[in-house]
C-alpha atoms as a PDB file:
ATOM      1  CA  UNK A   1      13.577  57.446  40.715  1.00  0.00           C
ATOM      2  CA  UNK A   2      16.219  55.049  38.340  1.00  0.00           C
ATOM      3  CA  UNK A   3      14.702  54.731  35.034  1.00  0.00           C
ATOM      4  CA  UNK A   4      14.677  51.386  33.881  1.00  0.00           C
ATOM      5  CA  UNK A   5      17.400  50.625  31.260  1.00  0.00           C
ATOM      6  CA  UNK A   6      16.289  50.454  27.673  1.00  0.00           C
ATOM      7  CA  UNK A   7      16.902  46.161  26.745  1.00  0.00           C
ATOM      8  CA  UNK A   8      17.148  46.001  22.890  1.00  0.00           C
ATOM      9  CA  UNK A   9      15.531  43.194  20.600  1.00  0.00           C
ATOM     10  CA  UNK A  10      17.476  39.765  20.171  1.00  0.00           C
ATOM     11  CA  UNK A  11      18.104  38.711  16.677  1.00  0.00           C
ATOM     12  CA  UNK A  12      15.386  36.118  17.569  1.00  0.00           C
ATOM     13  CA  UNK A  13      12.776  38.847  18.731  1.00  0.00           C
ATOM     14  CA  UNK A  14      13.663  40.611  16.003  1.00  0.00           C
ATOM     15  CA  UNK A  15      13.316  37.524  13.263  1.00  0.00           C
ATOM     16  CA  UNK A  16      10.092  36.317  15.105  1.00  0.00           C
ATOM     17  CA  UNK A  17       9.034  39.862  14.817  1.00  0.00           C
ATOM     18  CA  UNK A  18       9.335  39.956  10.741  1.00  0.00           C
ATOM     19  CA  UNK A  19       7.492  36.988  10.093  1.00  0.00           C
ATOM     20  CA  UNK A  20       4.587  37.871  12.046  1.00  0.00           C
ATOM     21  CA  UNK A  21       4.593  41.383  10.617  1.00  0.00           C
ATOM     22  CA  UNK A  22       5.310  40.760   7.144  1.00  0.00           C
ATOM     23  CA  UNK A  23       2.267  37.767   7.615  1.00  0.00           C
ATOM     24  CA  UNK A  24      -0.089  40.216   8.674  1.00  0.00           C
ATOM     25  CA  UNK A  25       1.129  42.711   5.964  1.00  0.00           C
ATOM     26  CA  UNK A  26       0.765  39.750   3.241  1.00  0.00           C
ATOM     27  CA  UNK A  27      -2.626  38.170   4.297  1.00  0.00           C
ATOM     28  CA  UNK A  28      -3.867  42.090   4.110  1.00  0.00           C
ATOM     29  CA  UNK A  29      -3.077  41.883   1.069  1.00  0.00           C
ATOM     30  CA  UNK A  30      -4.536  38.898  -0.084  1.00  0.00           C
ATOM     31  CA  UNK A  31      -7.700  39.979   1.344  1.00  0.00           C
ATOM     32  CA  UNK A  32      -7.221  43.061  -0.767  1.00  0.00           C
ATOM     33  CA  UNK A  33      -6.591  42.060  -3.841  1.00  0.00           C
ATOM     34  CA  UNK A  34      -9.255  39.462  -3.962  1.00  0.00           C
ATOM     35  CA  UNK A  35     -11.895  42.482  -3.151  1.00  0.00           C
ATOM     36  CA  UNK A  36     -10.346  44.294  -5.324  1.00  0.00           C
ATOM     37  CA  UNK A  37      -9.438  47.534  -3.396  1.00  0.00           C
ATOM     38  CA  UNK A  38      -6.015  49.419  -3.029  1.00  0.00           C
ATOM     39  CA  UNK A  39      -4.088  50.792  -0.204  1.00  0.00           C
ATOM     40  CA  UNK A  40      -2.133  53.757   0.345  1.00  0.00           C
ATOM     41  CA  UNK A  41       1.781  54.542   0.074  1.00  0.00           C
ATOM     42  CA  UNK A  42       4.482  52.241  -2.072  1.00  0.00           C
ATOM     43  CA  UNK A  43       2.069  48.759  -1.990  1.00  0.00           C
ATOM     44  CA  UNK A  44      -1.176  51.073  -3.201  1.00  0.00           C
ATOM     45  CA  UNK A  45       1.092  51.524  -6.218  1.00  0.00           C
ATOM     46  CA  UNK A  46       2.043  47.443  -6.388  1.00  0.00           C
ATOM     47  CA  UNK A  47      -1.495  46.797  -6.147  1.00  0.00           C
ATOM     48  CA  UNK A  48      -2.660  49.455  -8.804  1.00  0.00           C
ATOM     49  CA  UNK A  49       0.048  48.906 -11.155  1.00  0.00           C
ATOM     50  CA  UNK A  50      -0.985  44.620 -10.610  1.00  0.00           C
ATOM     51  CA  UNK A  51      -4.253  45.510 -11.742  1.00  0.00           C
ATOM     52  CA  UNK A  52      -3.041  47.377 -14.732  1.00  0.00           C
ATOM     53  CA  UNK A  53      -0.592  45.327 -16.203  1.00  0.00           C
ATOM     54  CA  UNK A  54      -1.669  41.682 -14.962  1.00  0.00           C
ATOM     55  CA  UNK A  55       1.548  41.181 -12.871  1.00  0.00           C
ATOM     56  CA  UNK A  56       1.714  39.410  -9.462  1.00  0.00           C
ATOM     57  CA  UNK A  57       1.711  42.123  -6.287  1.00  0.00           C
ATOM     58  CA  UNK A  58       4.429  40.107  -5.124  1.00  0.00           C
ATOM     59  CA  UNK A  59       6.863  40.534  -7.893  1.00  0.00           C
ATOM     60  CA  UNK A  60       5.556  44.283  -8.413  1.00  0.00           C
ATOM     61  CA  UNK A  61       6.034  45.248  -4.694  1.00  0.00           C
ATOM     62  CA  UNK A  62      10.001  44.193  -4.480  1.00  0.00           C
ATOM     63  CA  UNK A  63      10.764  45.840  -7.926  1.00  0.00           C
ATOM     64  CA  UNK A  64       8.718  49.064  -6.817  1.00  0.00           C
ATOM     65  CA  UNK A  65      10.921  48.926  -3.635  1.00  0.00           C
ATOM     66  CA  UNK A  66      14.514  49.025  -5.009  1.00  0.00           C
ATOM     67  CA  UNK A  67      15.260  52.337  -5.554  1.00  0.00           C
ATOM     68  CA  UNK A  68      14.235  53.698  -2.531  1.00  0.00           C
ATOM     69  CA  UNK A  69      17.081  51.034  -0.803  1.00  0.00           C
ATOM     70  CA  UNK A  70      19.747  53.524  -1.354  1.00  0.00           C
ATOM     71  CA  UNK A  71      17.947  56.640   0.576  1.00  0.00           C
ATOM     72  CA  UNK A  72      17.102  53.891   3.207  1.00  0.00           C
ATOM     73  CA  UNK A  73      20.956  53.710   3.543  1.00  0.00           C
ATOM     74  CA  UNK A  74      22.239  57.286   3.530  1.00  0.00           C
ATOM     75  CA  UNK A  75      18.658  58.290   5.341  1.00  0.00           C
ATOM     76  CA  UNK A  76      18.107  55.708   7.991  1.00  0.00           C
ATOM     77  CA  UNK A  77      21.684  53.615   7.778  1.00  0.00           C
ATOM     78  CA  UNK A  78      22.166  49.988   6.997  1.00  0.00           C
ATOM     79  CA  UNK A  79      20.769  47.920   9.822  1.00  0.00           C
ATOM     80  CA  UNK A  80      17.376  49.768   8.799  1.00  0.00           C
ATOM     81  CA  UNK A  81      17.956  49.331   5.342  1.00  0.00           C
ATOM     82  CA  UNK A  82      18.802  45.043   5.620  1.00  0.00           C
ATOM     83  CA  UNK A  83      15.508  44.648   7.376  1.00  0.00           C
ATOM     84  CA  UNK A  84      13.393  46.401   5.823  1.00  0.00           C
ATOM     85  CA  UNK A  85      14.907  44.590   2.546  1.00  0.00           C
ATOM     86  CA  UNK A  86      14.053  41.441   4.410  1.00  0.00           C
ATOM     87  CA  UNK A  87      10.899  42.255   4.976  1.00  0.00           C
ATOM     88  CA  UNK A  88      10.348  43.438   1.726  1.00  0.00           C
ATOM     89  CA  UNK A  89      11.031  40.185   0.645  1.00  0.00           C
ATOM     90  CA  UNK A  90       8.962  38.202   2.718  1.00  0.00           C
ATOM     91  CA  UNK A  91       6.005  40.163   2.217  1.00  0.00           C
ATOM     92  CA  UNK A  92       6.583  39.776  -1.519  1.00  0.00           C
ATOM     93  CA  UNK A  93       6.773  36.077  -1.079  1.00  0.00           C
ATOM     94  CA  UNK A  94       4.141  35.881   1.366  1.00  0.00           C
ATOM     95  CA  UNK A  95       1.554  37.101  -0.906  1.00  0.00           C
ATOM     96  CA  UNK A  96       2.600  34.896  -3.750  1.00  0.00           C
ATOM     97  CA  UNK A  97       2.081  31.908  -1.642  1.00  0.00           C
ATOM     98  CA  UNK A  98      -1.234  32.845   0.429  1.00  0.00           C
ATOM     99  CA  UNK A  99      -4.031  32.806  -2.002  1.00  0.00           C
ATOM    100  CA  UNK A 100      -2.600  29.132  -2.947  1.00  0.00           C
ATOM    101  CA  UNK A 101      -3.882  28.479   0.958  1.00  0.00           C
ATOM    102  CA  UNK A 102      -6.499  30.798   1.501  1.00  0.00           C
ATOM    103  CA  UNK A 103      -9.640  31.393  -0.350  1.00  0.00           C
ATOM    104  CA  UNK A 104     -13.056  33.379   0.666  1.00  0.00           C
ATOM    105  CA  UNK A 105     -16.354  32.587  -0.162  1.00  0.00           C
ATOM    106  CA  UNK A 106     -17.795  35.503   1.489  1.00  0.00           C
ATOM    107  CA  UNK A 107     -15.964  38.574   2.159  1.00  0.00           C
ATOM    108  CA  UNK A 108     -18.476  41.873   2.599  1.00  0.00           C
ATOM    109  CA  UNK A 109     -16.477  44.796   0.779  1.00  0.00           C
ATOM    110  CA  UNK A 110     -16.686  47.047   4.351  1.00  0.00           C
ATOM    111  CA  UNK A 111     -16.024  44.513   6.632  1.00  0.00           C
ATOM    112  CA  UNK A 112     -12.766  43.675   4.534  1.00  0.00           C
ATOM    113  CA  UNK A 113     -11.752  46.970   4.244  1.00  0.00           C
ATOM    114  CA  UNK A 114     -11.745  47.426   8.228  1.00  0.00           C
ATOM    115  CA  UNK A 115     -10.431  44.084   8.769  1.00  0.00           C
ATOM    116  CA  UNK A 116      -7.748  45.255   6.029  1.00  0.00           C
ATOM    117  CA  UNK A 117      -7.453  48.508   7.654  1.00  0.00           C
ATOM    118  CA  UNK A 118      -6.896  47.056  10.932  1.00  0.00           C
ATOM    119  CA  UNK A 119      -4.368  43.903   9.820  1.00  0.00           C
ATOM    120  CA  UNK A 120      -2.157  46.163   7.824  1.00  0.00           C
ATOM    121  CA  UNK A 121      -1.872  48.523  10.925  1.00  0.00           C
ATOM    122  CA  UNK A 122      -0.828  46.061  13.449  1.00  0.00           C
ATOM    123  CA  UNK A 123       1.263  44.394  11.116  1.00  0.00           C
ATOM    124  CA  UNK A 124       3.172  47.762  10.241  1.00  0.00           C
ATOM    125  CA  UNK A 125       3.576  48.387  14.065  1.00  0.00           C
ATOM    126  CA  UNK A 126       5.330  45.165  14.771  1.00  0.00           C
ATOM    127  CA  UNK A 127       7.699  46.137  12.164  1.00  0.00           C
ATOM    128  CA  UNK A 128       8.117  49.553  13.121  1.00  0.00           C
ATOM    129  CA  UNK A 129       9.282  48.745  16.623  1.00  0.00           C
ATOM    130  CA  UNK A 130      11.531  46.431  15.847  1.00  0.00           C
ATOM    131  CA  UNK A 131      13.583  49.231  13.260  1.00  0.00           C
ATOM    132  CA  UNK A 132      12.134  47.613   9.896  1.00  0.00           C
ATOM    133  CA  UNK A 133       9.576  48.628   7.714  1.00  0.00           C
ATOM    134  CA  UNK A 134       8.439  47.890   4.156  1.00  0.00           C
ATOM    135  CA  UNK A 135      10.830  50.891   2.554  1.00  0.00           C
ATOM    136  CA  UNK A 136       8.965  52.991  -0.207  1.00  0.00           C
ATOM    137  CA  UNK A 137       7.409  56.466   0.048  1.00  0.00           C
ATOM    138  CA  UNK A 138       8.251  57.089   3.754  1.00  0.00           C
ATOM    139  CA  UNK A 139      11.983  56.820   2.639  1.00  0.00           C
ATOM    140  CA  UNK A 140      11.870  59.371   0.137  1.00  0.00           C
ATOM    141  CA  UNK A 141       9.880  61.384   2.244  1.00  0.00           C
ATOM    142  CA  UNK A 142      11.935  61.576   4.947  1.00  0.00           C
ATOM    143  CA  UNK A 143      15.014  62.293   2.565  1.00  0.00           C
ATOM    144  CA  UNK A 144      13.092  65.188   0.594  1.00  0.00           C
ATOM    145  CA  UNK A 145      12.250  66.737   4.240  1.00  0.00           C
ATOM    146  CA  UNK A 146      16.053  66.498   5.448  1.00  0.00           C
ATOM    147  CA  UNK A 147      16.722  67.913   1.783  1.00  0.00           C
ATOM    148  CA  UNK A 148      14.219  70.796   1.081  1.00  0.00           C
ATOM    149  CA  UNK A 149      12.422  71.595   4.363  1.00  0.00           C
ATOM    150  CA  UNK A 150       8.948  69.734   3.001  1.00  0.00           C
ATOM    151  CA  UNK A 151       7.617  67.596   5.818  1.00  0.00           C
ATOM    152  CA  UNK A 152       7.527  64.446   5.121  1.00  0.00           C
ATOM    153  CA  UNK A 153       4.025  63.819   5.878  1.00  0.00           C
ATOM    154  CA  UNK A 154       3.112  66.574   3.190  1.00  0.00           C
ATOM    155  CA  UNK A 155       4.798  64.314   0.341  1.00  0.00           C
ATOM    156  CA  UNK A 156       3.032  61.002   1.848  1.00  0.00           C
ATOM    157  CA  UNK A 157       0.016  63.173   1.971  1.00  0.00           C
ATOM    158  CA  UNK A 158      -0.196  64.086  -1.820  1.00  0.00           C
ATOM    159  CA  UNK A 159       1.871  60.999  -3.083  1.00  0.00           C
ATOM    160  CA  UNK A 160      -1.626  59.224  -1.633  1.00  0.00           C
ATOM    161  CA  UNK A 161      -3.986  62.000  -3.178  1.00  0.00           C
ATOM    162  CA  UNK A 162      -2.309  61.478  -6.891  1.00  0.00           C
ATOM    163  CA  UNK A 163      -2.450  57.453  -6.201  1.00  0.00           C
ATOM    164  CA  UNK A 164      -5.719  57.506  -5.265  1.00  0.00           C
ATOM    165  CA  UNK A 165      -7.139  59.661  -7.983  1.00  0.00           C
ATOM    166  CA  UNK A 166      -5.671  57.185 -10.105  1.00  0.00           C
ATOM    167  CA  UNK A 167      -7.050  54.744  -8.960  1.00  0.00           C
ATOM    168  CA  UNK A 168     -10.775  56.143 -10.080  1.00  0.00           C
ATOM    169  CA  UNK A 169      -9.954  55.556 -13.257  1.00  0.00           C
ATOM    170  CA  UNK A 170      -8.981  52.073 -13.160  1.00  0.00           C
ATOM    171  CA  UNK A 171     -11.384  50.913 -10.035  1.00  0.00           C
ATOM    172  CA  UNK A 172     -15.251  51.541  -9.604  1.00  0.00           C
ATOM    173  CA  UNK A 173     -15.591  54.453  -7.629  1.00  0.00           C
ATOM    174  CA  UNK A 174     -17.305  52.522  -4.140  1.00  0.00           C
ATOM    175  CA  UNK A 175     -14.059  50.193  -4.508  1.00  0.00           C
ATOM    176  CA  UNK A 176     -12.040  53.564  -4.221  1.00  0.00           C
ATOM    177  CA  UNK A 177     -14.269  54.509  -1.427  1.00  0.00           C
ATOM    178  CA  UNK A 178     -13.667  51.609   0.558  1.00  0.00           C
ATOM    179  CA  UNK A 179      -9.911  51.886   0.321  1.00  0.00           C
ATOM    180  CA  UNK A 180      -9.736  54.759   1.695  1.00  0.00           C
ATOM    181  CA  UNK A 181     -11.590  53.569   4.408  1.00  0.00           C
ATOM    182  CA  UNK A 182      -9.256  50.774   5.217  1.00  0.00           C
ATOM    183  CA  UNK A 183      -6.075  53.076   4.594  1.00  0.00           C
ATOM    184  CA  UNK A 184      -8.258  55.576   7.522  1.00  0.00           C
ATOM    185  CA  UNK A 185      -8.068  52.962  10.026  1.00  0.00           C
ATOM    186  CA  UNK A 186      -4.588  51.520   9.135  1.00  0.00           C
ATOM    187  CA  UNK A 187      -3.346  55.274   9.701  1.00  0.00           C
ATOM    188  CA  UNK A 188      -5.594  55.852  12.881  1.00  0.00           C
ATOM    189  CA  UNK A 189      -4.013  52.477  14.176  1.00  0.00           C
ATOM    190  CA  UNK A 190      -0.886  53.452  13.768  1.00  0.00           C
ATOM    191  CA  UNK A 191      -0.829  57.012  15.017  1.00  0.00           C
ATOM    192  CA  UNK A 192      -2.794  55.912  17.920  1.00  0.00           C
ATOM    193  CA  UNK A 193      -0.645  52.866  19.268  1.00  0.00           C
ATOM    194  CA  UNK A 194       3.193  53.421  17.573  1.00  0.00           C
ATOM    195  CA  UNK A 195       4.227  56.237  20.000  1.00  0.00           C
ATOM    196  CA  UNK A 196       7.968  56.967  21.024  1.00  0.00           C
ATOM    197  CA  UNK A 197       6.104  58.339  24.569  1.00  0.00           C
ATOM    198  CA  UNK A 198       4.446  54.859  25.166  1.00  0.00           C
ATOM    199  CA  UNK A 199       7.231  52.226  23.533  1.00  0.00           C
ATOM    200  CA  UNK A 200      10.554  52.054  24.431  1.00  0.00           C
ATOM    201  CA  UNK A 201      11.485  48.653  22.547  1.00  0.00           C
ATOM    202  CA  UNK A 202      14.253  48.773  19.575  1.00  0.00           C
END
């Protein structure tokens, strides 16, 4: 039996691919931060250090971002490293734009965090499989593993247990709560559908 060869993404799939990600990524977001919850990983930090200082997420997120660029580069080479700066900056945009266009008059705190939860996911795995992401913590982690031997997932693990137990003492505790729930399903999502055995698109 012939396998059937692998047909890599066009620049258009690929530029297609960003905007819709990054769109689901930023109107997460927006839904986020007008609940006033947090995520997990490099924008959990943009959102919590937003809420501390006053700052827009969007401005927060890209500066947050930049030094983790240059282990992109030697980690996952430059193709990797232009999108994901892309897409970086297009989520950053994205999210200064939206709440001019969207507003909520009603938005129940669980049903936003699984709708966030959910969003965020699918938005991620339209990036992932089309070799971008939105850099941060998973960079460093993978660099630290090829470095000392510590899995990567370990240092996502606790960099999310130290940003969460921040986060009690700036957020009521239920708000906490129902992060984590959303950052649950956005994980489950993920590990779930963005499989190397069931996706052979790049």
């Amino acid at each position: 039996m012939t396998e059937t060869p692998i047909s890599k993404h066009s620049p258009a799939e690929d530029a297609q691919a960003f905007v819709l990600g990054t769109a689901l990524a930023a109107f997460a977001v927006t839904m986020l931060t007008h609940l006033g919850l947090i995520t997990g990983q490099t924008a959990g930090l943009a959102v919590l250090l937003s809420y501390v200082t006053g700052w827009s997420f969007g401005a927060v997120f890209f500066v947050v971002n930049l030094p983790f660029y240059v282990l992109a580069w030697v980690r996952m080479g430059p193709a990797f490293t232009l999108k994901s700066f892309v897409c970086v900056a297009l989520v950053s945009a994205m999210t200064e734009l939206f709440p001019q266009l969207i507003t909520f008059d009603t938005l129940d705190p669980v049903l936003g965090a699984l709708l966030i939860g959910g969003i965020t996911g699918l938005g991620l795995i339209v990036l992932f499989r089309h070799g971008a992401s939105l850099g941060g913590v998973g960079v460093l982690a993978l660099y630290l593993q090829d470095r000392t031997g510590f899995r990567a997932g370990y240092t996502q693990l606790v960099f999310d247990l130290v940003l969460f137990a921040a986060a009690f003492a700036v957020l009521a505790p239920m708000m906490v709560i129902y992060s984590l729930l959303g950052a649950v399903v956005a994980n489950l999502i993920i590990a779930t559908n963005h499989r190397a055995d069931r996706y052979t698109g790049r």
